[in-house]
Protein backbone atom coordinates (compact mmCIF):
# COMPACT_ATOMS: atom_id res chain seq x y z
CA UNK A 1 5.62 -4.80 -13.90
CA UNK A 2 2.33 -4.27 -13.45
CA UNK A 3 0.59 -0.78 -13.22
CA UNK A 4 -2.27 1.24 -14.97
CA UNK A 5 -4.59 -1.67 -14.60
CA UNK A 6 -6.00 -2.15 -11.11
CA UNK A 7 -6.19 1.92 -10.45
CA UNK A 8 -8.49 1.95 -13.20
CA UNK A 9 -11.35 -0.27 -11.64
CA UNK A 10 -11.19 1.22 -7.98
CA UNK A 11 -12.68 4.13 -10.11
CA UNK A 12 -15.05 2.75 -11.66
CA UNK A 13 -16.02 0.58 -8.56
CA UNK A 14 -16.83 3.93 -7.19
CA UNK A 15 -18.68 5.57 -9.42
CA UNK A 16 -21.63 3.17 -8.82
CA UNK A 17 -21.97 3.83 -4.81
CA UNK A 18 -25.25 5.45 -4.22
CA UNK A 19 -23.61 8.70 -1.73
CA UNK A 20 -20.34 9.64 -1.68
CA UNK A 21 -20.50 9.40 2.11
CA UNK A 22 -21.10 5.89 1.77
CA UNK A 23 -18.19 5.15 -0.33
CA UNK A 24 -16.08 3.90 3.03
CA UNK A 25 -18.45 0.75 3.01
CA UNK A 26 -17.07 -0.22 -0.64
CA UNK A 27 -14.08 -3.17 0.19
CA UNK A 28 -12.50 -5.23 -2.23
CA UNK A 29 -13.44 -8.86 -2.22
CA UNK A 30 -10.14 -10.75 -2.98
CA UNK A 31 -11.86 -14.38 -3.30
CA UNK A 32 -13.68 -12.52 -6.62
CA UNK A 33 -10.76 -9.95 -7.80
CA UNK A 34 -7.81 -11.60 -10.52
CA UNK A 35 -4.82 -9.24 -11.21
CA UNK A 36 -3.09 -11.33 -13.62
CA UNK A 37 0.18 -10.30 -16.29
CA UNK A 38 1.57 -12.12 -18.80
CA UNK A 39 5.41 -12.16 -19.91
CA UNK A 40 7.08 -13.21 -23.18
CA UNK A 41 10.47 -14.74 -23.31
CA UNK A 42 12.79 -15.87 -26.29
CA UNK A 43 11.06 -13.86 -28.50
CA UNK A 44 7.58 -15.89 -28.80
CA UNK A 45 7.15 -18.14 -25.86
CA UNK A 46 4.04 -16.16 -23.62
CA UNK A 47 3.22 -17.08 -19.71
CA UNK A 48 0.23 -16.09 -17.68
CA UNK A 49 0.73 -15.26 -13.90
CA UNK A 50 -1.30 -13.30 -11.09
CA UNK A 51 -0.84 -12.02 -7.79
CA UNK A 52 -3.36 -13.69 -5.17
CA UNK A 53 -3.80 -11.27 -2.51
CA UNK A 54 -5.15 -7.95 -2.99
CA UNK A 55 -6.82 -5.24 -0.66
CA UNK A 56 -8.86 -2.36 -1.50
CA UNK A 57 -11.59 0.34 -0.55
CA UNK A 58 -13.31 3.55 -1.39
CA UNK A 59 -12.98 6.47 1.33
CA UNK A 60 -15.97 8.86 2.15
CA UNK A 61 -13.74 11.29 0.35
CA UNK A 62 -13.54 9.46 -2.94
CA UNK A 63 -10.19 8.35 -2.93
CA UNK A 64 -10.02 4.68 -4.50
CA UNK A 65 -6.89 2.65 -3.43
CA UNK A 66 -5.68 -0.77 -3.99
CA UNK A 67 -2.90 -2.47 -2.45
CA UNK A 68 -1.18 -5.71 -4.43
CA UNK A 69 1.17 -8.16 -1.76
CA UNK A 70 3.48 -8.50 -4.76
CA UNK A 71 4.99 -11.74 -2.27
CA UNK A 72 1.54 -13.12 -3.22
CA UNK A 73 2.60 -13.40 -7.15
CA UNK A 74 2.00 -17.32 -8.45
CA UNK A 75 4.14 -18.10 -11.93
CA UNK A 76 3.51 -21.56 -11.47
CA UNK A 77 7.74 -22.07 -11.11
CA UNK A 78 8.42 -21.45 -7.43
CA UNK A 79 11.71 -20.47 -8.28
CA UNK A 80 10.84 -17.99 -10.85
CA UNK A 81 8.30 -16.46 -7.84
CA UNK A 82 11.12 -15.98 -5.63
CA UNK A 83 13.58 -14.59 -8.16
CA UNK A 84 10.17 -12.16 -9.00
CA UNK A 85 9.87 -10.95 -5.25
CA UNK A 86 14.07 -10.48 -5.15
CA UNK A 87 15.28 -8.94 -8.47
CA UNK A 88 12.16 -7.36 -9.71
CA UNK A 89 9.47 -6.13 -7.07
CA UNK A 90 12.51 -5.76 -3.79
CA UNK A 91 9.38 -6.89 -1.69
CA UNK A 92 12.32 -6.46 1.17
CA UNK A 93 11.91 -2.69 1.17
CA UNK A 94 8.66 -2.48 -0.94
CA UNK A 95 6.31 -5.21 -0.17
CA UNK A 96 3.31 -3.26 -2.01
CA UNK A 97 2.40 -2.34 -5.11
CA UNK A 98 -0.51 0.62 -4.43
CA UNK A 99 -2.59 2.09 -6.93
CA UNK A 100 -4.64 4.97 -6.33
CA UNK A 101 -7.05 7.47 -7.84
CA UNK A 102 -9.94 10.30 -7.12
CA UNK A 103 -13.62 8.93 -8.30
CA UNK A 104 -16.41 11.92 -8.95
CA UNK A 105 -19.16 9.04 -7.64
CA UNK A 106 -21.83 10.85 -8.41
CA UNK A 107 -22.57 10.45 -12.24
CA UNK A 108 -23.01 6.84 -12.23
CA UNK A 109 -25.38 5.93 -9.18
CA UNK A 110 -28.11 5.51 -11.68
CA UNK A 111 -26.38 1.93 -12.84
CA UNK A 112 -29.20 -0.77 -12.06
CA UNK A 113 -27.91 -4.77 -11.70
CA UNK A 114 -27.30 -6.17 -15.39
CA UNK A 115 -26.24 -2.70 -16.17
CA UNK A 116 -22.61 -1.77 -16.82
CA UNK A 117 -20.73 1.62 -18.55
CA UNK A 118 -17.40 2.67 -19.97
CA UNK A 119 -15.30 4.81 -18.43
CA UNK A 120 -13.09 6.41 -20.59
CA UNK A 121 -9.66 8.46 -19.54
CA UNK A 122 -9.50 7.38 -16.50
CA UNK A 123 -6.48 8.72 -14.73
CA UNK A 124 -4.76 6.11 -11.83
CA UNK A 125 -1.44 6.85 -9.89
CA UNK A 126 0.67 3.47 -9.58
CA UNK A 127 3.58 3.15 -7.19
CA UNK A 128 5.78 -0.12 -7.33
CA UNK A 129 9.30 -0.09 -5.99
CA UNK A 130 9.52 3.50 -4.54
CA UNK A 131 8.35 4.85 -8.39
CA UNK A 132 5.15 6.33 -9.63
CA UNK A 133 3.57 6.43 -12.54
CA UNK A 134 0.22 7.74 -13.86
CA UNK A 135 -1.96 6.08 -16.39
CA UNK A 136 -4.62 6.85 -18.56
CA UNK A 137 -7.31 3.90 -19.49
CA UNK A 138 -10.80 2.94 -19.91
CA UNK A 139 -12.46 0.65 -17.94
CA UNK A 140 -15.67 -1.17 -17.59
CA UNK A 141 -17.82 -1.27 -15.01
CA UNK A 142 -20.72 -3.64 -14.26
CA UNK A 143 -23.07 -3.56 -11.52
CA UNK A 144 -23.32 -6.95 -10.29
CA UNK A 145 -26.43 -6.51 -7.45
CA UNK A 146 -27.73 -3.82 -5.14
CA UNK A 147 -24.23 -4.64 -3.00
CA UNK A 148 -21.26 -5.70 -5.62
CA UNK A 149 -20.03 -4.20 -8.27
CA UNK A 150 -17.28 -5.79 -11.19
CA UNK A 151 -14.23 -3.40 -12.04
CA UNK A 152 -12.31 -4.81 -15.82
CA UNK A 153 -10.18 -2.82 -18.39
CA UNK A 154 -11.76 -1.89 -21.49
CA UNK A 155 -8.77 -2.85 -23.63
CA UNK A 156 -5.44 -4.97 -22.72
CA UNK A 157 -3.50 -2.71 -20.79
CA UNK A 158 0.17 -3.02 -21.81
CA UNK A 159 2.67 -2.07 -19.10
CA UNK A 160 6.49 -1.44 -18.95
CA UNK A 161 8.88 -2.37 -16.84
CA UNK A 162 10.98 0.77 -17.35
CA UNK A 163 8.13 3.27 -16.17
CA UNK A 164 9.59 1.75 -12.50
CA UNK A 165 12.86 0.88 -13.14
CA UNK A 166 12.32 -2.49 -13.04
CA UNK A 167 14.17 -3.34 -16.20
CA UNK A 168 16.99 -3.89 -14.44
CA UNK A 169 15.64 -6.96 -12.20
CA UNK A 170 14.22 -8.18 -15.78
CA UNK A 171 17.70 -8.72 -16.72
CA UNK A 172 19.29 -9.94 -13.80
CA UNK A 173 16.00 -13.01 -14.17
CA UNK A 174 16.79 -13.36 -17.77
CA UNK A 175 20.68 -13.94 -16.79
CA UNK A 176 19.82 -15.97 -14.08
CA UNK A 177 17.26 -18.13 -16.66
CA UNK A 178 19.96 -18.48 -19.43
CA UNK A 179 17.55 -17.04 -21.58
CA UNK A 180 18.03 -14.94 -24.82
CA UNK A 181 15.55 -12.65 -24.28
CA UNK A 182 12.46 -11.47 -21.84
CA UNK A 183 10.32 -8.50 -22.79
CA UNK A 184 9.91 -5.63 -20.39
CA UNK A 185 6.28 -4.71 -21.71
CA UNK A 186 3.73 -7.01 -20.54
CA UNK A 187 -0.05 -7.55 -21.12
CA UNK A 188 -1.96 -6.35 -18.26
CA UNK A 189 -5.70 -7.49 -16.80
CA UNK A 190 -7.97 -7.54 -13.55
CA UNK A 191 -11.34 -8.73 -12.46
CA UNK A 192 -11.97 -6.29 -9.48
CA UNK A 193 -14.84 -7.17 -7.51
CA UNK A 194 -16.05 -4.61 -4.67
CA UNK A 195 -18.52 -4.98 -2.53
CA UNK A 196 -20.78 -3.13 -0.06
CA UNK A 197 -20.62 -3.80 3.95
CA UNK A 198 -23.43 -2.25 5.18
């Protein structure tokens, strides 16, 4: 269920590293970073959730990747997590939803702190449950100091469970729920916070 989103900011994060040679010393702070969806059932009643553990870096080659634990993914109804990890994400064979993307790092290092920019058309490759999916977004990014930088989407990013197959787990939870409906397009967002080691 979720997708375009997170591929987005590794790009962005990248953009404002100095060399691309340096661009192995980005990580992704996970205290700092929010990947959060929301979900709509019976027609008008809207949840927030969010996944808590996320990885990421920048390689010296440019390539921006982010892994989501999806076993990591908070509701607020331990039940409904569990039924979330089974029916939906299969975290059994597919603990990992990865997103990843190619950053040209060199048109942005002139971003001072205080300063941010809009990245617009940014193409990420999302893979959850053995399917892929590209996406094309805008994204903002803000340089927070000389060492971190702050990833976020531009607009909502709207994401559906059918680009991964997923639909199917959507109905098994909505049978499971007694419930008359749950949408399979969801509201998207992410605060992705990178920082440099060294």
């Amino acid at each position: 269920m979720l997708k375009n989103t997170v591929n987005f900011l590794f790009a962005l994060a990248l953009v404002f590293l100095p060399l691309k040679a340096m661009a192995n010393d980005w990580q992704l702070d996970n205290d700092s970073s929010r990947l959060s969806f929301g979900s709509i059932k019976k027609t008008s009643v809207g949840e927030s959730h969010y996944f808590s553990n996320l990885k990421g870096s920048v390689n010296a080659a440019g390539k921006a990747q982010i892994q989501v634990e999806l076993s990591s993914v908070q509701t607020g109804i331990d039940i409904r997590d569990e039924r979330l990890k089974e029916h939906v994400f299969k975290i059994a064979s597919w603990p990992q939803a990865t997103l990843t993307m190619d950053v040209d790092i060199t048109s942005l290092t002139a971003l001072k702190p205080g300063e941010m920019m809009v990245l617009e058309d940014v193409d990420t490759n999302v893979s959850i449950a053995g399917a892929n999916s590209e996406i094309t977004s805008s994204i903002v990014v803000t340089r927070l100091s000389s060492t971190r930088i702050m990833v976020q989407p531009d607009f909502i990013v709207m994401l559906d469970a059918e680009d991964f197959n997923l639909e199917a787990g959507v109905e098994v939870l909505r049978d499971l729920a007694d419930l008359s409906s749950v949408a399979t397009v969801v509201p998207v967002s992410y605060r992705f916070v990178f920082e440099r080691l060294n």
